[in-house]
Protein backbone atom coordinates (compact mmCIF):
# COMPACT_ATOMS: atom_id res chain seq x y z
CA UNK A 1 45.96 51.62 85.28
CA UNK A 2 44.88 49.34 87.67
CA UNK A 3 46.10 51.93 90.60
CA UNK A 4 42.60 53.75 89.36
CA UNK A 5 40.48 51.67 91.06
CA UNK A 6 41.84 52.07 94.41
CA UNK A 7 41.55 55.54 93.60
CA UNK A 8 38.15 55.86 92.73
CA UNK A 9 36.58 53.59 95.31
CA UNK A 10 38.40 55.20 97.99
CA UNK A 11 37.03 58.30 96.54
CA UNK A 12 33.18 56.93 96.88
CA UNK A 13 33.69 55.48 100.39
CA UNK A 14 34.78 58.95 101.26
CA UNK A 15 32.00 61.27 99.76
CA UNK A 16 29.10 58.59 100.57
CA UNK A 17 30.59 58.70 104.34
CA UNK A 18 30.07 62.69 104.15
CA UNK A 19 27.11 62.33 102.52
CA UNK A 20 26.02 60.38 106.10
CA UNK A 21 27.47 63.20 108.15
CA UNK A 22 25.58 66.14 106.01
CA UNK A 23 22.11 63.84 106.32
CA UNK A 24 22.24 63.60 109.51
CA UNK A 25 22.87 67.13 110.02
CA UNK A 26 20.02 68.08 107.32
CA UNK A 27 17.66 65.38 109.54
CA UNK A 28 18.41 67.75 112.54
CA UNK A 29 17.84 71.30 111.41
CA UNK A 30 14.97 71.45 113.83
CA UNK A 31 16.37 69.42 116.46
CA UNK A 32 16.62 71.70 119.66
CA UNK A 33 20.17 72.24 120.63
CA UNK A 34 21.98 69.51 117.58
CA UNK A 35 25.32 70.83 116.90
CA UNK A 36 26.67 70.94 113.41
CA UNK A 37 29.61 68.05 112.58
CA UNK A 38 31.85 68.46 109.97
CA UNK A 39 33.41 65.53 107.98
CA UNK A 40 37.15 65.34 107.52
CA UNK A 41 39.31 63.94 105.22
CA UNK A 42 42.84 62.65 104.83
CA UNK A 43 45.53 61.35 102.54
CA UNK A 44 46.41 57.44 103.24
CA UNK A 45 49.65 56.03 102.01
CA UNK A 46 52.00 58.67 100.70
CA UNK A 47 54.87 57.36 98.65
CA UNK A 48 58.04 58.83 97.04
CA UNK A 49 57.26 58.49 92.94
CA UNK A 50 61.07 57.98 91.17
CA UNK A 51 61.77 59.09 87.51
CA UNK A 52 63.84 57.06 85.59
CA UNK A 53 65.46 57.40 82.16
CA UNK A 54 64.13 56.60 79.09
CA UNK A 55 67.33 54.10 78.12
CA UNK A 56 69.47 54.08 81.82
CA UNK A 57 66.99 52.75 84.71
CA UNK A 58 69.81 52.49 86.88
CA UNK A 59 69.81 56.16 88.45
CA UNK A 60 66.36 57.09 88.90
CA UNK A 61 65.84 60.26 90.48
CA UNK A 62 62.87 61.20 93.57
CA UNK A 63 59.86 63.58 91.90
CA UNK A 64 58.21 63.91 95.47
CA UNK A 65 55.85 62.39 97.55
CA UNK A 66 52.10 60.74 95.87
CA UNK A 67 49.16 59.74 97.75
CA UNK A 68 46.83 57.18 96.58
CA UNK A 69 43.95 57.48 98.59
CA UNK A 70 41.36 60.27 100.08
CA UNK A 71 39.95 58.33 103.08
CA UNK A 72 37.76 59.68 106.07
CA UNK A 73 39.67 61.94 109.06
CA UNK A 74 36.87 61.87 111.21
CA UNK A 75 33.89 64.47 112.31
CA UNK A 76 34.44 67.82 114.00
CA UNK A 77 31.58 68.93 116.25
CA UNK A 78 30.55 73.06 115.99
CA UNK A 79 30.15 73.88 119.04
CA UNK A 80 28.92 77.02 118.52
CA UNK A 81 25.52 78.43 119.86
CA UNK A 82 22.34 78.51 118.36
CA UNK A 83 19.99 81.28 118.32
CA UNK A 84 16.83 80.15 120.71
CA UNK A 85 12.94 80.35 119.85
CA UNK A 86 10.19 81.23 122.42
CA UNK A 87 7.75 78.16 123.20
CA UNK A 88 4.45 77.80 125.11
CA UNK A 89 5.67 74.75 127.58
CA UNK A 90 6.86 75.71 130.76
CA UNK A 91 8.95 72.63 130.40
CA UNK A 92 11.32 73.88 127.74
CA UNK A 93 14.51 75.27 128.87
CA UNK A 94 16.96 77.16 126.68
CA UNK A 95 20.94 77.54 128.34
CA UNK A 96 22.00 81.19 127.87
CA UNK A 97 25.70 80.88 127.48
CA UNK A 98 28.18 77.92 128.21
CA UNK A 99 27.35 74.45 129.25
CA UNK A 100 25.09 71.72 128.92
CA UNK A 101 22.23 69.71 131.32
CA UNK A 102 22.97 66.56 133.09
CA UNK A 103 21.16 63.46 132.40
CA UNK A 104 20.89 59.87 133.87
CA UNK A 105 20.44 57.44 131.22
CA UNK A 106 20.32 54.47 134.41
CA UNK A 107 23.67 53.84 132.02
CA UNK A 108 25.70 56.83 133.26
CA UNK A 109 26.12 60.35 132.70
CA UNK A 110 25.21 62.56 129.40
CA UNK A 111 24.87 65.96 128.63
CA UNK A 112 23.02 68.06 126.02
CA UNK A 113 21.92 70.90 125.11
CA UNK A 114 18.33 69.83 124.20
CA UNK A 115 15.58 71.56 126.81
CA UNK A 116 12.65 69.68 125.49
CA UNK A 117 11.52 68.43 128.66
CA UNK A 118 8.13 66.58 129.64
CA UNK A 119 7.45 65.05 132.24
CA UNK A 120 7.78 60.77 132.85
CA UNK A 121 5.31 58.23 134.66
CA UNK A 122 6.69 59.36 138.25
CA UNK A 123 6.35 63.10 137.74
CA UNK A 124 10.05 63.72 137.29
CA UNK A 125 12.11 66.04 134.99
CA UNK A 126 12.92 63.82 131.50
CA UNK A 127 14.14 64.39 128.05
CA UNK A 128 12.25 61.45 125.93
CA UNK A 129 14.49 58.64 124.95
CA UNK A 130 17.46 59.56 127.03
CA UNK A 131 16.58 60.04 130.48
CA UNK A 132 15.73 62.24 133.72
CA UNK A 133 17.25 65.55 134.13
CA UNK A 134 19.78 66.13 137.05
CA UNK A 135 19.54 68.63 139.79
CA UNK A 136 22.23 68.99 142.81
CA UNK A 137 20.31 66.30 144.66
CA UNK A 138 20.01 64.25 142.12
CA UNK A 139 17.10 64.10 139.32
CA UNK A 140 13.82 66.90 139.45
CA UNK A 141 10.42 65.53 140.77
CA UNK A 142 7.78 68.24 140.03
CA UNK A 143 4.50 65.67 139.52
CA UNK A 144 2.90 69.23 137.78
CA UNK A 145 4.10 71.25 134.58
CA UNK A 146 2.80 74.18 136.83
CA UNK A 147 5.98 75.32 137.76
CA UNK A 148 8.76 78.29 137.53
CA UNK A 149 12.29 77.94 136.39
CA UNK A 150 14.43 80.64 137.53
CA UNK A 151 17.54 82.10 135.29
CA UNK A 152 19.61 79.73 138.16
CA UNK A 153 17.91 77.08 137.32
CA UNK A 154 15.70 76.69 140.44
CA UNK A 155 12.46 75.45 140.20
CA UNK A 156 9.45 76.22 142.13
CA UNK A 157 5.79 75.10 142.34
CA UNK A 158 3.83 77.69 140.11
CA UNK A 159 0.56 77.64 142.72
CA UNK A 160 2.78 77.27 145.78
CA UNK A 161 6.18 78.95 145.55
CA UNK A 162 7.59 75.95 147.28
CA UNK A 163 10.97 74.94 145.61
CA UNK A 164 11.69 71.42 144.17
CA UNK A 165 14.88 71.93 143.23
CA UNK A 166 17.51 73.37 141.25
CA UNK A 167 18.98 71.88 137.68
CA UNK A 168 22.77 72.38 137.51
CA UNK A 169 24.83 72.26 134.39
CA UNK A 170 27.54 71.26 133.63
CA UNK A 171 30.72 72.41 131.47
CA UNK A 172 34.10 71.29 130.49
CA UNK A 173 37.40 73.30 129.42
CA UNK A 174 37.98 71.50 125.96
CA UNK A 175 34.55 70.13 123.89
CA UNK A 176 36.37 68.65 121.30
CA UNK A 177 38.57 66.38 123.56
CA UNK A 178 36.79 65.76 126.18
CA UNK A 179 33.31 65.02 124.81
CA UNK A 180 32.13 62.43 122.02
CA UNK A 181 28.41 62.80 120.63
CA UNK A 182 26.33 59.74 120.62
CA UNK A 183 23.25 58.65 119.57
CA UNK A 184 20.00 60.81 120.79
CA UNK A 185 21.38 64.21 120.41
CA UNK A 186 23.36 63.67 123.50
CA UNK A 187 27.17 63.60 124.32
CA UNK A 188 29.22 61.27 126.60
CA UNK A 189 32.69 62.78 128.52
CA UNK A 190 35.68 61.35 129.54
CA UNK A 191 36.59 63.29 132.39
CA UNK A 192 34.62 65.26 135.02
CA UNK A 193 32.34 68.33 134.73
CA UNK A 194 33.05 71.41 135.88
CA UNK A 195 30.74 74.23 137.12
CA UNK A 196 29.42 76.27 134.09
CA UNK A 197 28.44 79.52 133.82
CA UNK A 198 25.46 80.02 131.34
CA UNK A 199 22.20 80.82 132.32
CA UNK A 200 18.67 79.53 132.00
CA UNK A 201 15.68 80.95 130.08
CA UNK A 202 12.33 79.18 130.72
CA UNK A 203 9.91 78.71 127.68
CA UNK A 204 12.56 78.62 125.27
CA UNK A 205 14.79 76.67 123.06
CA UNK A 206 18.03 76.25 121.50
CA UNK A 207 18.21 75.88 118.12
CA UNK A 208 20.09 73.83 115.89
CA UNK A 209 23.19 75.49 114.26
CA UNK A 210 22.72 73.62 111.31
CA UNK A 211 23.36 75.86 108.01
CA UNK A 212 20.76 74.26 106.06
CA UNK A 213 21.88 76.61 102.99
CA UNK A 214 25.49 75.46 103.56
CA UNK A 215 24.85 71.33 103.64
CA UNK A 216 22.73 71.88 100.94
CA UNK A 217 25.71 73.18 98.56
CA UNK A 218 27.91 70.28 100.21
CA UNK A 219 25.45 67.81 99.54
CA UNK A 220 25.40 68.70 95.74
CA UNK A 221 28.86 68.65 95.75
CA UNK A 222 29.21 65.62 97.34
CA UNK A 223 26.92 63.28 95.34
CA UNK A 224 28.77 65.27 92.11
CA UNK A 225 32.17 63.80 92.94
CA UNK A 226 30.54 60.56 93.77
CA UNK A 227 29.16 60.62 90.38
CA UNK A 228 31.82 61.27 88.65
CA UNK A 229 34.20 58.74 90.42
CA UNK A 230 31.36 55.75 89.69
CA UNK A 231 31.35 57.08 86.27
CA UNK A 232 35.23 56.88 85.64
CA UNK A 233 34.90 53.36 87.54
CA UNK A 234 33.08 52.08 85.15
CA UNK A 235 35.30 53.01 82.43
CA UNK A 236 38.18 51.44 83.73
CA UNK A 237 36.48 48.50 83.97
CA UNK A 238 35.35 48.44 80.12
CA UNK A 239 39.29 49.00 79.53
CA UNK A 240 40.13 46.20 81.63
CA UNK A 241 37.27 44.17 80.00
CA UNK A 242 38.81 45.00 76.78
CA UNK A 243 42.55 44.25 77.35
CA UNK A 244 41.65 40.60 78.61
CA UNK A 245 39.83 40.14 74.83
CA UNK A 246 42.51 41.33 73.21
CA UNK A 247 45.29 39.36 75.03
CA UNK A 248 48.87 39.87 75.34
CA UNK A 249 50.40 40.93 72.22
C-alpha cells in the first residue's frame, strides 16, 4: 500500500509541471512570434513483477515489466509558423518563411522570431528586454522610425532613400537540437547559423501559435488528474492513520 504514495506524488509533480508549461503558453497567446511547447512525460523505474504460488514460493514465475512512476520527459518546442497581423509601426517586422533575427544581448547571440522593434537611447534597432537587432555589419542605427524595410531586409531612410543597413537572419538545419528557448521569448544555439531563406514583411507581425482552445482542454485535464491523485493521497493517508491505531494484530 505504501507503493501508492510514490505513485500519486509522482503523479502531482508531473501534472503541476505541465500545468507550468500550458501557463506559460496561455500567458503568451499574444506574444508576437512565442512558439507553442509541449510537455512530455515518461515512465521511471520499470521492474519485472514475479507471481508466486499460493502454498510453493519457491518457483515464482515473471508477469512482465511495472513502472512506478510518471515523471517529466521534457518540453518539445512547435516550431511551426504563425499566421501574421498587419500593424501601424514601421518598426514591426514579420519573417515570411524560415528563420529567425539576430540579437546581441552584450551576453552573446539569440534569435527570435519576435519583430516588435522600437527604437533604444542611441537610435539603434532593439527588441525591449533582450537587446539590439543585428545587421551584416553588426547592429541597425536608424536615430528615426521614418524608415523602409525592404522584403531583403534592407533598410532605408524614409525622407532620404539613403540605406542604413540590412538585417540578416539567421537559420539552422535541426530546431529541436540545435536551439534551447530561454527566458524573453528568445532562443540560444549551440552551433552556428546558417543563411536562411524567409523573407521580410514590414508593418507586420508573427503571431503566436498558441492553440488557446487546445491548452484550455489540457489545462482542465490537467488540474482533473491532479485532483484526483491529491484526493486518493489523502485516503491513503487516513488508511495508514488507521492501521497505526489499530496495531499489529
Amino acid at each position: 500500500m505504501f507503493q501508492g504514495f510514490y505513485n500519486l506524488t509522482s503523479g502531482m509533480l508531473t501534472q503541476t509541471r505541465k500545468l507550468n508549461v500550458i501557463s506559460n503558453n496561455m500567458a503568451n497567446v499574444t506574444t508576437p512570434g512565442f512558439k507553442e511547447d509541449t510537455f512530455t512525460q515518461t515512465s521511471f523505474q520499470e521492474e519485472l513483477m514475479y507471481r508466486t504460488g499460493n502454498m510453493n514460493k519457491r518457483t515464482p514465475e515473471p508477469v512482465g515489466n511495472m513502472s512506478w512512476k510518471v515523471v517529466a520527459g521534457g518540453n518539445v518546442t512547435d516550431y511551426s509558423d504563425g499566421g501574421f497581423s498587419t500593424t501601424e509601426s514601421p518598426l514591426d517586422v514579420c519573417i515570411i518563411g524560415s528563420g529567425f533575427f539576430r540579437i546581441d544581448t552584450g551576453n552573446g547571440m539569440v534569435y527570435t522570431r519576435n519583430g516588435s522593434f522600437s527604437l533604444d537611447d542611441e537610435g539603434y534597432l532593439y527588441l525591449s528586454g533582450v537587446g539590439r537587432v543585428q545587421g551584416e555589419n553588426g547592429p541597425i542605427q536608424l536615430m528615426t522610425d521614418q524608415i523602409y524595410i525592404d522584403s531583403d531586409g534592407t533598410v532605408s531612410d524614409g525622407n532620404t532613400g539613403q540605406s542604413l543597413g540590412r538585417i540578416t537572419l539567421a537559420d539552422f538545419t535541426d530546431y529541436q537540437t540545435q536551439l534551447e528557448k530561454t527566458a524573453g521569448n528568445v532562443f540560444t544555439a549551440n552551433v552556428q547559423p546558417q543563411q536562411a531563406q524567409g523573407t521580410l514583411r514590414q508593418k507586420a507581425l508573427e503571431d503566436s501559435n498558441v492553440d488557446a482552445i487546445s491548452e484550455m482542454t489540457d489545462m482542465m485535464t490537467s488540474q482533473r488528474a491532479l485532483q484526483s491523485a491529491a484526493q486518493v493521497l489523502q485516503m491513503y493517508d487516513k488508511l495508514t492513520a488507521k492501521i497505526v491505531e489499530i496495531g499489529p494484530a
